[in-house]
Structure formats: C-alpha cells, structure tokens
Protein backbone atom coordinates (compact mmCIF):
# COMPACT_ATOMS: atom_id res chain seq x y z
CA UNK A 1 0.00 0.00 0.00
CA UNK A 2 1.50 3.32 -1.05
CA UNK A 3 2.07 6.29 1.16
CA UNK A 4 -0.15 8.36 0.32
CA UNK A 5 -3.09 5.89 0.62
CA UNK A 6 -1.95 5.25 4.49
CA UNK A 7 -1.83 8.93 5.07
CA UNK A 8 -5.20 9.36 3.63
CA UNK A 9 -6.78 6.35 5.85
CA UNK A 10 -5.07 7.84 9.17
CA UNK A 11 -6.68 10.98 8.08
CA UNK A 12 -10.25 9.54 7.69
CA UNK A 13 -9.76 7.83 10.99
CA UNK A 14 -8.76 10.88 12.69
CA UNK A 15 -11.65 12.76 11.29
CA UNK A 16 -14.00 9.86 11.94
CA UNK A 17 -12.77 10.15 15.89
CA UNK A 18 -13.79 13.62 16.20
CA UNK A 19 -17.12 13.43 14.51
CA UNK A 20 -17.56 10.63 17.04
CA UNK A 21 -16.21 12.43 20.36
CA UNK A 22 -18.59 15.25 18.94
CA UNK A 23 -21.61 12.63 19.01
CA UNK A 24 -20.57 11.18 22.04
CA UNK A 25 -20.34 14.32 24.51
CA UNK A 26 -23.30 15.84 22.52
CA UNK A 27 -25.63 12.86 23.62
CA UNK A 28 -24.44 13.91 27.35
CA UNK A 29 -25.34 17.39 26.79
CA UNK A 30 -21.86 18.52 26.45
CA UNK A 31 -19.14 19.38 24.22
CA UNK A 32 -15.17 18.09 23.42
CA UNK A 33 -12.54 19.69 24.83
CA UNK A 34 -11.21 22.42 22.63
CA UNK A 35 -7.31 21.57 23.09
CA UNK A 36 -8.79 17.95 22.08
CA UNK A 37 -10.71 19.32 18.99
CA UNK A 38 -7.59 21.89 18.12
CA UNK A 39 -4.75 18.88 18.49
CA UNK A 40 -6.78 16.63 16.41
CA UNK A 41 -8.21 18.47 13.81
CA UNK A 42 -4.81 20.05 12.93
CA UNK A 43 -3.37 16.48 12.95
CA UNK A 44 -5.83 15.59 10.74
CA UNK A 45 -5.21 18.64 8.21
CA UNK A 46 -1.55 17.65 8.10
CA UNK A 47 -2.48 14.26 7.21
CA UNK A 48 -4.41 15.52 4.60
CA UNK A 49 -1.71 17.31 3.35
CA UNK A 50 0.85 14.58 3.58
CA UNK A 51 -1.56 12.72 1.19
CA UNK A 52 0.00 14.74 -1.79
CA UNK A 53 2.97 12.64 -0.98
CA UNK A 54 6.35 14.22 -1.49
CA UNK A 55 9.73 14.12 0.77
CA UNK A 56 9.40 17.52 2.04
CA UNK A 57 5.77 16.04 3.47
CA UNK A 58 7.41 13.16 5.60
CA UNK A 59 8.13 15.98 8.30
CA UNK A 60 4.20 16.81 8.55
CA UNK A 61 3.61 13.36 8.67
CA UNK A 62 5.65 12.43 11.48
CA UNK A 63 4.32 15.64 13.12
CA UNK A 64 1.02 14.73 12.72
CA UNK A 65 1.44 11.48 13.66
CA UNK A 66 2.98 12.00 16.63
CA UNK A 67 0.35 14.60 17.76
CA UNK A 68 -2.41 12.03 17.93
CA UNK A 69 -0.08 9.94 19.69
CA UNK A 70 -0.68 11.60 23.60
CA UNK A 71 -4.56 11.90 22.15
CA UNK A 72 -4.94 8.55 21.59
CA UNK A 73 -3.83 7.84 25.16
CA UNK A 74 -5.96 10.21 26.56
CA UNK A 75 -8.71 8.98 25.17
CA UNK A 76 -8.35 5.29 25.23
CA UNK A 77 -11.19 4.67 27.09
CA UNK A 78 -13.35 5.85 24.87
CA UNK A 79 -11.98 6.87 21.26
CA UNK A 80 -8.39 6.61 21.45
CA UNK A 81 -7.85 3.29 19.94
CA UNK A 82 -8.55 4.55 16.17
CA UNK A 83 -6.34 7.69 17.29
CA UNK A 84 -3.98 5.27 17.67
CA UNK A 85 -4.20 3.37 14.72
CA UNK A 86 -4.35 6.62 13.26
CA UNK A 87 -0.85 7.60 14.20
CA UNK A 88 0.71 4.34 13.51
CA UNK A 89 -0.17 4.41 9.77
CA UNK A 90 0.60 8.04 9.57
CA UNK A 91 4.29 6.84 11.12
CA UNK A 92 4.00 3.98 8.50
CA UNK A 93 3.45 6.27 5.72
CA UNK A 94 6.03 8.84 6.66
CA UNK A 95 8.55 5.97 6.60
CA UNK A 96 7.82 4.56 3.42
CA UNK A 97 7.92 7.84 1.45
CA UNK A 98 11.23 8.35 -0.18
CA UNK A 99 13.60 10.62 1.52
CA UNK A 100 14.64 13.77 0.13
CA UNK A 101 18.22 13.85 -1.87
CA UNK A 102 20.38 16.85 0.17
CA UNK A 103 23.52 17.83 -1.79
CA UNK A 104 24.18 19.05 -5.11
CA UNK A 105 23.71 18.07 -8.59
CA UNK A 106 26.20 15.83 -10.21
CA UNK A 107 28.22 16.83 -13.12
C-alpha cells in the first residue's frame, strides 16, 4: 500500500474520531474539549496534506502522527484506539515515502 493511501486512511480515521467524540459528549449534553478538537483536527489537516505525498511532506507526517499519539492515550477509554491506529499508519506512511536527496547536482 502506497504512502499516500496510508496517510489518507489515518486521516479519515482521525476525522472519523472527532465526529464521534462530537456525538458522544453531545448525547451527554456537552461538548469536546477544545485543546482535544484543536490537536486533532490540525493532525488531521496535516495528514491531509501529507496525502500529496512528497519528501518535504514526511516531516508533517511524522508531526502529525505524533500529535495524535498523547490523544490517543488520553482517550483510550473511549476513542483513542482509532487515534492510535491513526498515528501508527501516519508513522507507517512517513517511513515509506522516499527521503529527500540533500547535496548538489552531479556533473
């Protein structure tokens, strides 16, 4: 499975987590935290752009990833396992994009 189709399942998970801690709190008459709903909805935008694919991306990914990491574990009880999926395919696809060449051109 390429990169950028990993990237773009960790990003539908992630986005499928908050639309569910939304429903969730909003049954109880409340609403998610906002550092919860800030962390993981910027996660999720960097996943989305780390779909494009690129070696300049892997950065965003890992980023990303690593956001939803501390998420995932505060949330395990209720929606932190797909957080946590989330990040490990988002880690998955950052690792299997090609790394960027540094140096100069050859002759």
């Amino acid at each position: 499975m390429s990169s950028r189709v990993l990237a773009a399942i960790a990003m539908a998970l992630s986005l499928g987590v908050l639309a569910a801690a939304f429903a969730i709190t909003q049954t109880e008459g409340d609403r998610p935290a906002s550092w919860f709903v800030l962390v993981v909805a910027t996660a999720s935008i960097g996943l989305g752009y780390g779909t494009a694919g690129g070696a300049h991306r892997r950065g965003v990914l890992l980023a990303s990833s690593g956001a939803l990491v501390p998420m995932g574990l505060l949330g395990l009880l209720t929606v932190g396992l797909p957080l946590l999926l989330a990040a490990a395919l988002g880690f998955v696809a950052a690792l299997t994009q090609p790394r960027a060449r540094s140096g100069a051109a050859g002759p």
